[in-house]
N, C-alpha and C. Protein backbone atom coordinates (compact mmCIF):
# COMPACT_ATOMS: atom_id res chain seq x y z
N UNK A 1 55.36 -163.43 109.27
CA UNK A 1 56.12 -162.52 108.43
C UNK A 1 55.14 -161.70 107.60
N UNK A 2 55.46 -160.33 107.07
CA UNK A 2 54.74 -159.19 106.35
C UNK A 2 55.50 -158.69 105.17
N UNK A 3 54.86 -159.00 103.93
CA UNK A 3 55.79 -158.57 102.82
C UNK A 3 54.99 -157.18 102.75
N UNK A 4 55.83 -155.86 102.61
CA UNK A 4 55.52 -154.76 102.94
C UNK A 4 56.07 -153.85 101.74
N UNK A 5 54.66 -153.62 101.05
CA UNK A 5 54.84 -152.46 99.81
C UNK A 5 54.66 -150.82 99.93
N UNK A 6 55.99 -149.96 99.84
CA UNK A 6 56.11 -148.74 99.96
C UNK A 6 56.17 -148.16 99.04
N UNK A 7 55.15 -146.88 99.06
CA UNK A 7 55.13 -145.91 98.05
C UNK A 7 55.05 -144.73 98.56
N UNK A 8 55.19 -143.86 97.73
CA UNK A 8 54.81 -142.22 98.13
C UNK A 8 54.48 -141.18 97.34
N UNK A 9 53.92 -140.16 97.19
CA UNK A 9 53.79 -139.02 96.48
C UNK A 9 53.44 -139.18 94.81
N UNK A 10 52.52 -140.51 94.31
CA UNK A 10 52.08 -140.69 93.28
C UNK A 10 51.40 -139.46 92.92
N UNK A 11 50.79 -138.36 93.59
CA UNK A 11 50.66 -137.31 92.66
C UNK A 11 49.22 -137.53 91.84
N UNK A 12 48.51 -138.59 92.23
CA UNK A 12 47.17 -138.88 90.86
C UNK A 12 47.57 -139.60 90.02
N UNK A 13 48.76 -140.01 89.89
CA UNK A 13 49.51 -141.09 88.71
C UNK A 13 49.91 -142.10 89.50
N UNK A 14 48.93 -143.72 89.19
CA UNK A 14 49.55 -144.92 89.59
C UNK A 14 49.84 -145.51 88.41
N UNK A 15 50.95 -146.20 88.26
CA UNK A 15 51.71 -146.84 86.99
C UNK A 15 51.10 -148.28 87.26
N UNK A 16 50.32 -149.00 86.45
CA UNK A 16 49.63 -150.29 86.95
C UNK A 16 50.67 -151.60 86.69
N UNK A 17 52.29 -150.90 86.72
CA UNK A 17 53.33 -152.14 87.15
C UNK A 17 53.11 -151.90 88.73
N UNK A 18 52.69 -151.14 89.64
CA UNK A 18 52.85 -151.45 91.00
C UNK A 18 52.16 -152.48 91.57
N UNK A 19 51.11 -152.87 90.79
CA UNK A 19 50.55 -154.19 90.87
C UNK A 19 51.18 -154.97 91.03
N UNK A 20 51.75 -155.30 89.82
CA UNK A 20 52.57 -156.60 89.75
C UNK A 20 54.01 -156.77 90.71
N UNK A 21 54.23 -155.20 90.93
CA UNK A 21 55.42 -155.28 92.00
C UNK A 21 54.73 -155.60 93.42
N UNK A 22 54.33 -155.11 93.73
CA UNK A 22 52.98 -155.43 95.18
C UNK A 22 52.43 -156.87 95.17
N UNK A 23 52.50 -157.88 94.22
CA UNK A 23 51.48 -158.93 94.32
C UNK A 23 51.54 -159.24 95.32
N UNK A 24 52.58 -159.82 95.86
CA UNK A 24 53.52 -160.57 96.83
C UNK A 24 53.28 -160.27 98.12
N UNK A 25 52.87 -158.96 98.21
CA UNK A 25 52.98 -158.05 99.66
C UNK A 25 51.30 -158.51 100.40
N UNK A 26 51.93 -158.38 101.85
CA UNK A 26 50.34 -158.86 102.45
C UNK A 26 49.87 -157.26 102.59
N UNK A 27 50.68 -156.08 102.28
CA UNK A 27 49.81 -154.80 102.47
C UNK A 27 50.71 -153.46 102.13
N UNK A 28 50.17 -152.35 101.73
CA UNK A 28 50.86 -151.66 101.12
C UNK A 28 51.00 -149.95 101.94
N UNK A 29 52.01 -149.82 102.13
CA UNK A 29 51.86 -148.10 103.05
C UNK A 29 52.29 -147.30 101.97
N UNK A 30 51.30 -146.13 101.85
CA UNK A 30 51.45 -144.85 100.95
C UNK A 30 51.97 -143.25 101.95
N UNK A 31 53.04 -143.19 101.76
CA UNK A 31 53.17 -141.78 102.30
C UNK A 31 52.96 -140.81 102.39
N UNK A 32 52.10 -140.33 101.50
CA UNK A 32 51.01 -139.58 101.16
C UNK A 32 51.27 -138.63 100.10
N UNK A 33 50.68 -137.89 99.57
CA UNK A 33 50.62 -137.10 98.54
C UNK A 33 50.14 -137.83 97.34
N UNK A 34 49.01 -138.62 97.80
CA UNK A 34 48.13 -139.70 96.87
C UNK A 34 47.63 -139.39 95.50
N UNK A 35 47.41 -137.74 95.56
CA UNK A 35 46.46 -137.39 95.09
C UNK A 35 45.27 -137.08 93.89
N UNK A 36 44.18 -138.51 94.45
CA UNK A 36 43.25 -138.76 94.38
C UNK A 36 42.54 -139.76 95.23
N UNK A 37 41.03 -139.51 95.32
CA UNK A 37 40.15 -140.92 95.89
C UNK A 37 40.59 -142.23 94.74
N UNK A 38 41.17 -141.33 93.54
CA UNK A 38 40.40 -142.97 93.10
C UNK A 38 41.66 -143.88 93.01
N UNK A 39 42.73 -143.31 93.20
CA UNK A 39 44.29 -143.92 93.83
C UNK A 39 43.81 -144.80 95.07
N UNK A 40 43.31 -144.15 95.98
CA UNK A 40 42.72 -144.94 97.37
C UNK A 40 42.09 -145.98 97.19
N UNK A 41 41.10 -145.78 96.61
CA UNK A 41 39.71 -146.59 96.28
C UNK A 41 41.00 -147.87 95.72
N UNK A 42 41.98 -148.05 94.07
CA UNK A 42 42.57 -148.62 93.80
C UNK A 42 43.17 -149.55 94.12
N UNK A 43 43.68 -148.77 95.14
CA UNK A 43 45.25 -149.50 96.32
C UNK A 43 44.13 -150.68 97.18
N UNK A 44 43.15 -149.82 97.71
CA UNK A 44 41.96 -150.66 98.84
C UNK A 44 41.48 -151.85 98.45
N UNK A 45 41.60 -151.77 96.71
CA UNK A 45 40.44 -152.61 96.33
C UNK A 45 41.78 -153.79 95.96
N UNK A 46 42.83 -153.80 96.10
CA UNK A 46 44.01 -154.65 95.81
C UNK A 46 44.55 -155.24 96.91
N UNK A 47 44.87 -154.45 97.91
CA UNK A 47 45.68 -154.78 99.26
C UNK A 47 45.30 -154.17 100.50
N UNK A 48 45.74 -154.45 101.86
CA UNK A 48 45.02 -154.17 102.70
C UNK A 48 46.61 -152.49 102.58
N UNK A 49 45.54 -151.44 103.21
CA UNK A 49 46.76 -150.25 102.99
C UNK A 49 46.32 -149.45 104.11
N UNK A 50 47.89 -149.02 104.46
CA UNK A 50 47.62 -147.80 105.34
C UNK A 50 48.30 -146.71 104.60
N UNK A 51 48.02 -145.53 104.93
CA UNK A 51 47.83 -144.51 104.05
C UNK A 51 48.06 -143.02 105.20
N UNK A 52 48.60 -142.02 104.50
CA UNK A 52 48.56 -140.76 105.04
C UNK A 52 47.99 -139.80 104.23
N UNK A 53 47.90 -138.44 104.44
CA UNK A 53 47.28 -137.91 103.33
C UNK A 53 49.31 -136.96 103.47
N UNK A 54 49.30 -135.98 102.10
CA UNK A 54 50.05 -135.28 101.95
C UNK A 54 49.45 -133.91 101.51
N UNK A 55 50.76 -132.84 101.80
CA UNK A 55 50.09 -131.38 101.63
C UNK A 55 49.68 -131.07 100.30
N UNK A 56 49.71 -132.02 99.24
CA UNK A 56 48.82 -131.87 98.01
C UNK A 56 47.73 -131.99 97.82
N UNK A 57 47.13 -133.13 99.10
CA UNK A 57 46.08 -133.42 98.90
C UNK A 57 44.93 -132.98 99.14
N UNK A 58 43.83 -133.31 98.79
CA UNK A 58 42.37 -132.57 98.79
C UNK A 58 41.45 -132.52 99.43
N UNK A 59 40.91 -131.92 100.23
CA UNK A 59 39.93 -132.35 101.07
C UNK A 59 39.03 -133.76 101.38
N UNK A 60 39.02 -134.05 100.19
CA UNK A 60 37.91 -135.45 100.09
C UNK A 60 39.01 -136.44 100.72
N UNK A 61 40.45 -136.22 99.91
CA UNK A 61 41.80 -137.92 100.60
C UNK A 61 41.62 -137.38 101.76
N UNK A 62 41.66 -136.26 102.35
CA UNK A 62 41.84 -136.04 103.45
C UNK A 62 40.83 -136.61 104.68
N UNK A 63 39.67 -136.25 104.48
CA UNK A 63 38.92 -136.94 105.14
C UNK A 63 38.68 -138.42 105.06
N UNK A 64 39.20 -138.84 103.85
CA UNK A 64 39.65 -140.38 103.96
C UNK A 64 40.60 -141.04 104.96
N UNK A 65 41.84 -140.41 104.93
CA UNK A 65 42.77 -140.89 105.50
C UNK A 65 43.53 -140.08 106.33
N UNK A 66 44.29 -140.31 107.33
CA UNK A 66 44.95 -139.66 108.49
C UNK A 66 46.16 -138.81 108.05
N UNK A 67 46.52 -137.99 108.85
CA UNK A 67 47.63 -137.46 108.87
C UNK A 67 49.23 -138.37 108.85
N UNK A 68 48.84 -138.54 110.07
CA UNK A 68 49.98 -139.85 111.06
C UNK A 68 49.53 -141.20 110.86
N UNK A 69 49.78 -142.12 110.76
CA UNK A 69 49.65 -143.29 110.75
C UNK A 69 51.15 -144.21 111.96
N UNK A 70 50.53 -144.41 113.40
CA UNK A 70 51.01 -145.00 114.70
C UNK A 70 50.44 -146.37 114.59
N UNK A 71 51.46 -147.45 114.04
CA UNK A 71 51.01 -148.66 114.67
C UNK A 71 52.21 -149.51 115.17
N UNK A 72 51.93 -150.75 115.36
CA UNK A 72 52.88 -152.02 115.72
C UNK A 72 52.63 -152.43 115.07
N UNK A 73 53.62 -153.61 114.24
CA UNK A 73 53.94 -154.60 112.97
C UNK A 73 54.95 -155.78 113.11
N UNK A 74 55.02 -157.11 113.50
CA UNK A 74 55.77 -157.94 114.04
C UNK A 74 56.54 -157.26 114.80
N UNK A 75 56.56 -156.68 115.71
CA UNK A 75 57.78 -156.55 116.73
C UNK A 75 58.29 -155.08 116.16
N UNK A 76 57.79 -154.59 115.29
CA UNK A 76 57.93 -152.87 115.29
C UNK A 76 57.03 -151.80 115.65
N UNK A 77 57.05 -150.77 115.98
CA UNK A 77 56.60 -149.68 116.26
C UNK A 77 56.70 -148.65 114.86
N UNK A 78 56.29 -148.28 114.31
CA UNK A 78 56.19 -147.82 112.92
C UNK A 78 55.45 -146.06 112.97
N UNK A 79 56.08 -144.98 112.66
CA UNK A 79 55.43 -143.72 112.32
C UNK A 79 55.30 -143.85 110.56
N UNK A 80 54.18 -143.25 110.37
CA UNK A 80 54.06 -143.29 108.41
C UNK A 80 53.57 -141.29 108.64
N UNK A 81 54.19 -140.80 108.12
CA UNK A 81 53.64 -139.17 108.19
C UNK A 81 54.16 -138.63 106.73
N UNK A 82 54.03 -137.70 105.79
CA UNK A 82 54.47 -137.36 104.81
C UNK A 82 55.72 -136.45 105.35
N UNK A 83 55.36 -135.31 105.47
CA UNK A 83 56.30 -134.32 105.69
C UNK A 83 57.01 -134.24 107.12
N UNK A 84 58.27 -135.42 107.25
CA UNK A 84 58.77 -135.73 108.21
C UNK A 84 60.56 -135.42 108.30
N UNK A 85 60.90 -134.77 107.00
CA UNK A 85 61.91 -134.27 106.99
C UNK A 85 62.99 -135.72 106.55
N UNK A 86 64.25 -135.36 107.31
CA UNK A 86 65.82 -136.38 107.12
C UNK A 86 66.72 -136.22 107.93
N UNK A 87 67.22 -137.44 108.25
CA UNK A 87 67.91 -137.04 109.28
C UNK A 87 69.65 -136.63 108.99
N UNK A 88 69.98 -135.46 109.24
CA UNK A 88 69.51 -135.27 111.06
C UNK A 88 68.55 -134.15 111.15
N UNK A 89 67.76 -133.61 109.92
CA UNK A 89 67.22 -132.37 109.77
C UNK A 89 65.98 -132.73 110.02
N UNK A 90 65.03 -132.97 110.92
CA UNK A 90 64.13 -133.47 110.71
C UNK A 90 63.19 -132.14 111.25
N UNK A 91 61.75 -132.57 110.43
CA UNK A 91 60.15 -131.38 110.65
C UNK A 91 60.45 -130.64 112.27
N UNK A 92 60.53 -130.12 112.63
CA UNK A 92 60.28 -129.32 113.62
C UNK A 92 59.43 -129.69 114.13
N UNK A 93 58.04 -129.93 113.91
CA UNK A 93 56.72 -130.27 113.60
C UNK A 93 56.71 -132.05 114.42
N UNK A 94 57.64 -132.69 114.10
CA UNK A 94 57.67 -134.27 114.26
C UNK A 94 58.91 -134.13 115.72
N UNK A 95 59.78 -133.31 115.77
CA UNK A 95 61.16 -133.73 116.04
C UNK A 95 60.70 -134.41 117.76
N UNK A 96 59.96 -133.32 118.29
CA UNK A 96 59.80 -133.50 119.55
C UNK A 96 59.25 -134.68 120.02
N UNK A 97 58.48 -135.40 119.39
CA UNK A 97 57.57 -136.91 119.12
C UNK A 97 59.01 -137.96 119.19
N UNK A 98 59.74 -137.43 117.88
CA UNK A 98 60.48 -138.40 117.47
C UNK A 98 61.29 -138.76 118.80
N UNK A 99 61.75 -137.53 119.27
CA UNK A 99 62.73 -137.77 120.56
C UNK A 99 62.05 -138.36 121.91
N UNK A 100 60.63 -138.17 121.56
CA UNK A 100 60.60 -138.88 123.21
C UNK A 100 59.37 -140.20 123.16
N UNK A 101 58.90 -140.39 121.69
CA UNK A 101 58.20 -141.54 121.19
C UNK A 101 59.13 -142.53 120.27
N UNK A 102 60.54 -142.48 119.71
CA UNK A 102 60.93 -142.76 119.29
C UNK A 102 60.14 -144.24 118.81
N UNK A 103 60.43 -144.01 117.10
CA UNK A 103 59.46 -145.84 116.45
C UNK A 103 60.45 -146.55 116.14
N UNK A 104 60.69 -147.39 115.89
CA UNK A 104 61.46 -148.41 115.11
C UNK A 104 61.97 -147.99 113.58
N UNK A 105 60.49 -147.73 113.12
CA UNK A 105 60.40 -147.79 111.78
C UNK A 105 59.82 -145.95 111.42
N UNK A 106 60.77 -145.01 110.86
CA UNK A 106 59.99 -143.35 110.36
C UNK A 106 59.86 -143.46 108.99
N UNK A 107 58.89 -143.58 108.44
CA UNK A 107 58.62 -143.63 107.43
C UNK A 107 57.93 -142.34 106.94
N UNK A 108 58.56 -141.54 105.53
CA UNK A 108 57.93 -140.33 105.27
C UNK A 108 58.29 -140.46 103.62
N UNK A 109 57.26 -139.49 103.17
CA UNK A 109 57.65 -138.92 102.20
C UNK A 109 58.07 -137.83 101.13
N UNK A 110 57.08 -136.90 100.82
CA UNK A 110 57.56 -135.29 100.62
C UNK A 110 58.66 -134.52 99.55
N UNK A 111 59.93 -135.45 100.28
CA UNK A 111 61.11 -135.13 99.56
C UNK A 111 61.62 -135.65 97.99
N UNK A 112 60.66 -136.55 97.55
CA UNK A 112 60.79 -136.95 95.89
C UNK A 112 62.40 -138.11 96.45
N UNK A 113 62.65 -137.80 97.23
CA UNK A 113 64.20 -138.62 97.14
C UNK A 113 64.23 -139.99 98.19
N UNK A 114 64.69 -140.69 97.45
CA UNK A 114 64.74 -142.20 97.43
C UNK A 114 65.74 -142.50 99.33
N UNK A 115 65.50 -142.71 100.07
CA UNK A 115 66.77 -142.76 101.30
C UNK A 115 65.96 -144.03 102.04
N UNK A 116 66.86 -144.55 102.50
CA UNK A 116 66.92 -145.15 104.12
C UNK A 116 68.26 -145.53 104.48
N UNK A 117 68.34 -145.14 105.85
CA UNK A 117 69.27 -145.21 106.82
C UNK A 117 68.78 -145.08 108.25
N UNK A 118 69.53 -145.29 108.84
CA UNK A 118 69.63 -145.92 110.29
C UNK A 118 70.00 -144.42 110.94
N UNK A 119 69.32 -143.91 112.12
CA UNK A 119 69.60 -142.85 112.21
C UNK A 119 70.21 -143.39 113.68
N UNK A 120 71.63 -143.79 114.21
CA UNK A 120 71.52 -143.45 115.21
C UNK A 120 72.04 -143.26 116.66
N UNK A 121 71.71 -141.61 116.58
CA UNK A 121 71.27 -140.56 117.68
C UNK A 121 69.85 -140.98 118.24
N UNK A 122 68.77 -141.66 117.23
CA UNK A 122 67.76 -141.70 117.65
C UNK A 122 67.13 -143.02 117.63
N UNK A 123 68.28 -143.79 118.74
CA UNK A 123 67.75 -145.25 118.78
C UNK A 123 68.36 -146.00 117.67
N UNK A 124 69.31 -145.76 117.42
CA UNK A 124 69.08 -146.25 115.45
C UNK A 124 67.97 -146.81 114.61
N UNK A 125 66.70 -145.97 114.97
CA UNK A 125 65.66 -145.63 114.15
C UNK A 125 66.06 -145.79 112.57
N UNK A 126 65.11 -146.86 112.16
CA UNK A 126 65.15 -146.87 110.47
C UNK A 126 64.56 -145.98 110.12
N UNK A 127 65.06 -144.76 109.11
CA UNK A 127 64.38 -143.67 108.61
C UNK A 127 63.99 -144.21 106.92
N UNK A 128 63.02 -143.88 106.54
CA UNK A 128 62.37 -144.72 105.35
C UNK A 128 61.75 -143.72 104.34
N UNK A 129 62.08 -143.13 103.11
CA UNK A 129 61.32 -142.64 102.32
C UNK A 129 61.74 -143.73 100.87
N UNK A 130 60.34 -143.90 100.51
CA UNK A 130 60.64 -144.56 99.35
C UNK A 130 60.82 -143.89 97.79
N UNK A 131 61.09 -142.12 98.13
CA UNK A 131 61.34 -141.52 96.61
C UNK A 131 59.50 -141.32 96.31
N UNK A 132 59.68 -141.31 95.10
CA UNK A 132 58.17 -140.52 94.28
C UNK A 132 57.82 -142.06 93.59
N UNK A 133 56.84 -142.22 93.36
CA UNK A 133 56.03 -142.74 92.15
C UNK A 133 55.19 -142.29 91.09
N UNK A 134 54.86 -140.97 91.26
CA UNK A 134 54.61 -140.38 90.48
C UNK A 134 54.85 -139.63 89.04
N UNK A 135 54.51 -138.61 88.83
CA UNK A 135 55.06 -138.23 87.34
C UNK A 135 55.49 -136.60 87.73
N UNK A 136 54.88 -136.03 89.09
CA UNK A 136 54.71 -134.76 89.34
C UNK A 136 56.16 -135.02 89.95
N UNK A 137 56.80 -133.70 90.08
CA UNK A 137 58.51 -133.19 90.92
C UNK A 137 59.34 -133.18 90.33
N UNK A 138 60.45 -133.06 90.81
CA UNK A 138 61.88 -132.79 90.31
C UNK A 138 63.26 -134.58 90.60
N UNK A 139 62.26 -135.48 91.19
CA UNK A 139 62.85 -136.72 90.72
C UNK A 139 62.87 -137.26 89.57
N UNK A 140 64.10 -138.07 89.21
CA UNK A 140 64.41 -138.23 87.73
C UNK A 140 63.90 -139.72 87.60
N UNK A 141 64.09 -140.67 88.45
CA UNK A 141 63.58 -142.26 88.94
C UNK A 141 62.40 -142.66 90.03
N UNK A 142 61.60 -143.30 89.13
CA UNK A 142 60.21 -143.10 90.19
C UNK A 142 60.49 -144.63 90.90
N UNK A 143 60.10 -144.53 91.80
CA UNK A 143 60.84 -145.72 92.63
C UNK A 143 59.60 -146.28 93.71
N UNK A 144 59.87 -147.66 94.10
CA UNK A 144 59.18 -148.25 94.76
C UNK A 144 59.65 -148.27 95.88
N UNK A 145 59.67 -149.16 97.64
CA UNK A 145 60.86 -150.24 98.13
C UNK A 145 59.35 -151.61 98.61
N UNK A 146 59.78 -152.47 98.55
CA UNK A 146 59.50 -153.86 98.91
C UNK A 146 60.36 -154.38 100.17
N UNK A 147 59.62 -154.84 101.36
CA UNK A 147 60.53 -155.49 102.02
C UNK A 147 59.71 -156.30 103.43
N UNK A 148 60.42 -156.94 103.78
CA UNK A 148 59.81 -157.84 104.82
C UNK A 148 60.16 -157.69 106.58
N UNK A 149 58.89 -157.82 107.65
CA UNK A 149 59.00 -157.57 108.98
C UNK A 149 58.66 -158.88 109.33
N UNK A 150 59.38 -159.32 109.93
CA UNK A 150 59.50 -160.63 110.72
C UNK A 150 59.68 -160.25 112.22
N UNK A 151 59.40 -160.69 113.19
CA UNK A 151 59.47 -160.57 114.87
C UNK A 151 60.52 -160.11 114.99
N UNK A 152 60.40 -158.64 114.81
CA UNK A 152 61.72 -157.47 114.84
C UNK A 152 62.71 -157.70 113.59
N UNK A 153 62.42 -158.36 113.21
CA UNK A 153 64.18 -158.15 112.39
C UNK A 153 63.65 -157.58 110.72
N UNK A 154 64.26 -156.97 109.68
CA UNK A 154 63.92 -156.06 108.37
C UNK A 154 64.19 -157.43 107.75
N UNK A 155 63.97 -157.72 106.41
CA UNK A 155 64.66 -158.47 105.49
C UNK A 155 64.24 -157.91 103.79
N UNK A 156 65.24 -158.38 102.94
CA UNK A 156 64.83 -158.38 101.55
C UNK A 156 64.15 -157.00 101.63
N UNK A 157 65.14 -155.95 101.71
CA UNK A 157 64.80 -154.90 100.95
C UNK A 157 65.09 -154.60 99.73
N UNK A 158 64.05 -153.62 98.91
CA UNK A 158 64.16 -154.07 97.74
C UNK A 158 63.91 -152.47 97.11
N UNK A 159 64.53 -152.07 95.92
CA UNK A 159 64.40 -150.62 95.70
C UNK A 159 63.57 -151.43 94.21
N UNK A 160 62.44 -150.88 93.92
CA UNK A 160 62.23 -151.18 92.48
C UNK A 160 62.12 -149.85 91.67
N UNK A 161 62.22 -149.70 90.56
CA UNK A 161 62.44 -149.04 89.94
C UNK A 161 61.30 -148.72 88.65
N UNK A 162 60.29 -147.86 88.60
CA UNK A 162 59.23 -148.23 87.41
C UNK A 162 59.88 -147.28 86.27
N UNK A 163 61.19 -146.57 86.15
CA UNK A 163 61.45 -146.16 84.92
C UNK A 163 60.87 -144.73 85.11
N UNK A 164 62.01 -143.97 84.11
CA UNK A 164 61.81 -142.37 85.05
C UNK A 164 60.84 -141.36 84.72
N UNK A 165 60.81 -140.29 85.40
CA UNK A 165 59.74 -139.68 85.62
C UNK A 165 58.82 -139.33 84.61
N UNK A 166 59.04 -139.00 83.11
CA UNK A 166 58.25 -138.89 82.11
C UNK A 166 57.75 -139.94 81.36
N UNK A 167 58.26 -140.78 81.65
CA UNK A 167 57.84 -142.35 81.06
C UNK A 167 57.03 -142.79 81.88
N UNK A 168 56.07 -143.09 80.71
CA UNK A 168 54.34 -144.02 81.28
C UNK A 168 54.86 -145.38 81.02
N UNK A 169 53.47 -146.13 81.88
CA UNK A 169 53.28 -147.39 81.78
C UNK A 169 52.92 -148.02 80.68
């Protein structure tokens, strides 16, 4: 089993409750729009992380970390990309992938807004954004999700909540 910590679009602002929400997790996926190294460097030096970069980010995250992030995870197939759209509206950019690579698990971020649902037209693909963590956008609740992959099956999903967007740690 994989206790699995999601974030996205921190913006250069990590709230150091994600720590304590993350302890638990054997590893943490960032959706990207990190932006900074020293967010990376942070997350790296805490948990094992996979990471995307987002269109905020800067040359240096960039050459750190990937665009796409394609792996397998107990019995899932997993996309991590920032700007991946919603369904049923999804990137133009992704759609054609999505339809004939279809993952288990689409995980994006971009949109500041908190969703998952089951898309399905497309496999019933779990579509996954975990909202903002940051301080930057037009979300009002900066939000986490927590949750667990066991040999295919989701469990204990979890929306956390670090308190809204102008409020520090």
């Amino acid at each position: 089993m994989r206790n699995i910590g999601l974030i996205s679009d921190t913006h250069g602002y990590l709230d150091e409750r994600v720590f304590n929400h993350f302890a638990l997790c054997d590893e943490i996926w960032h959706a990207g729009d990190i932006g900074s190294t020293e967010i990376i460097d942070q997350l790296e030096s805490f948990k094992p992380v996979r990471m995307v970069w987002g269109n905020i980010d800067s040359r240096e995250v960039r050459a750190r970390v990937p665009e796409h992030q394609r792996f397998e995870i107990e019995g899932f197939r997993v996309w991590i990309t920032h700007i991946g759209g919603a369904p049923p509206r999804y990137n133009p950019l992704v759609m054609p992938e999505l339809r004939s690579q279809t993952p288990d698990i689409f995980v994006c971020g971009h949109s500041h807004i908190l969703r998952v649902i089951r898309d399905q037209p497309l496999n019933n693909m779990l579509y996954m954004n975990p909202g903002a963590a940051g301080r930057e956008g037009f979300h009002k609740m900066r939000t986490l999700l927590r949750f667990n992959l066991h040999e295919g099956i989701i469990s204990q999903m979890e929306v956390v909540e670090l308190g809204r967007r102008g409020q520090l740690s």
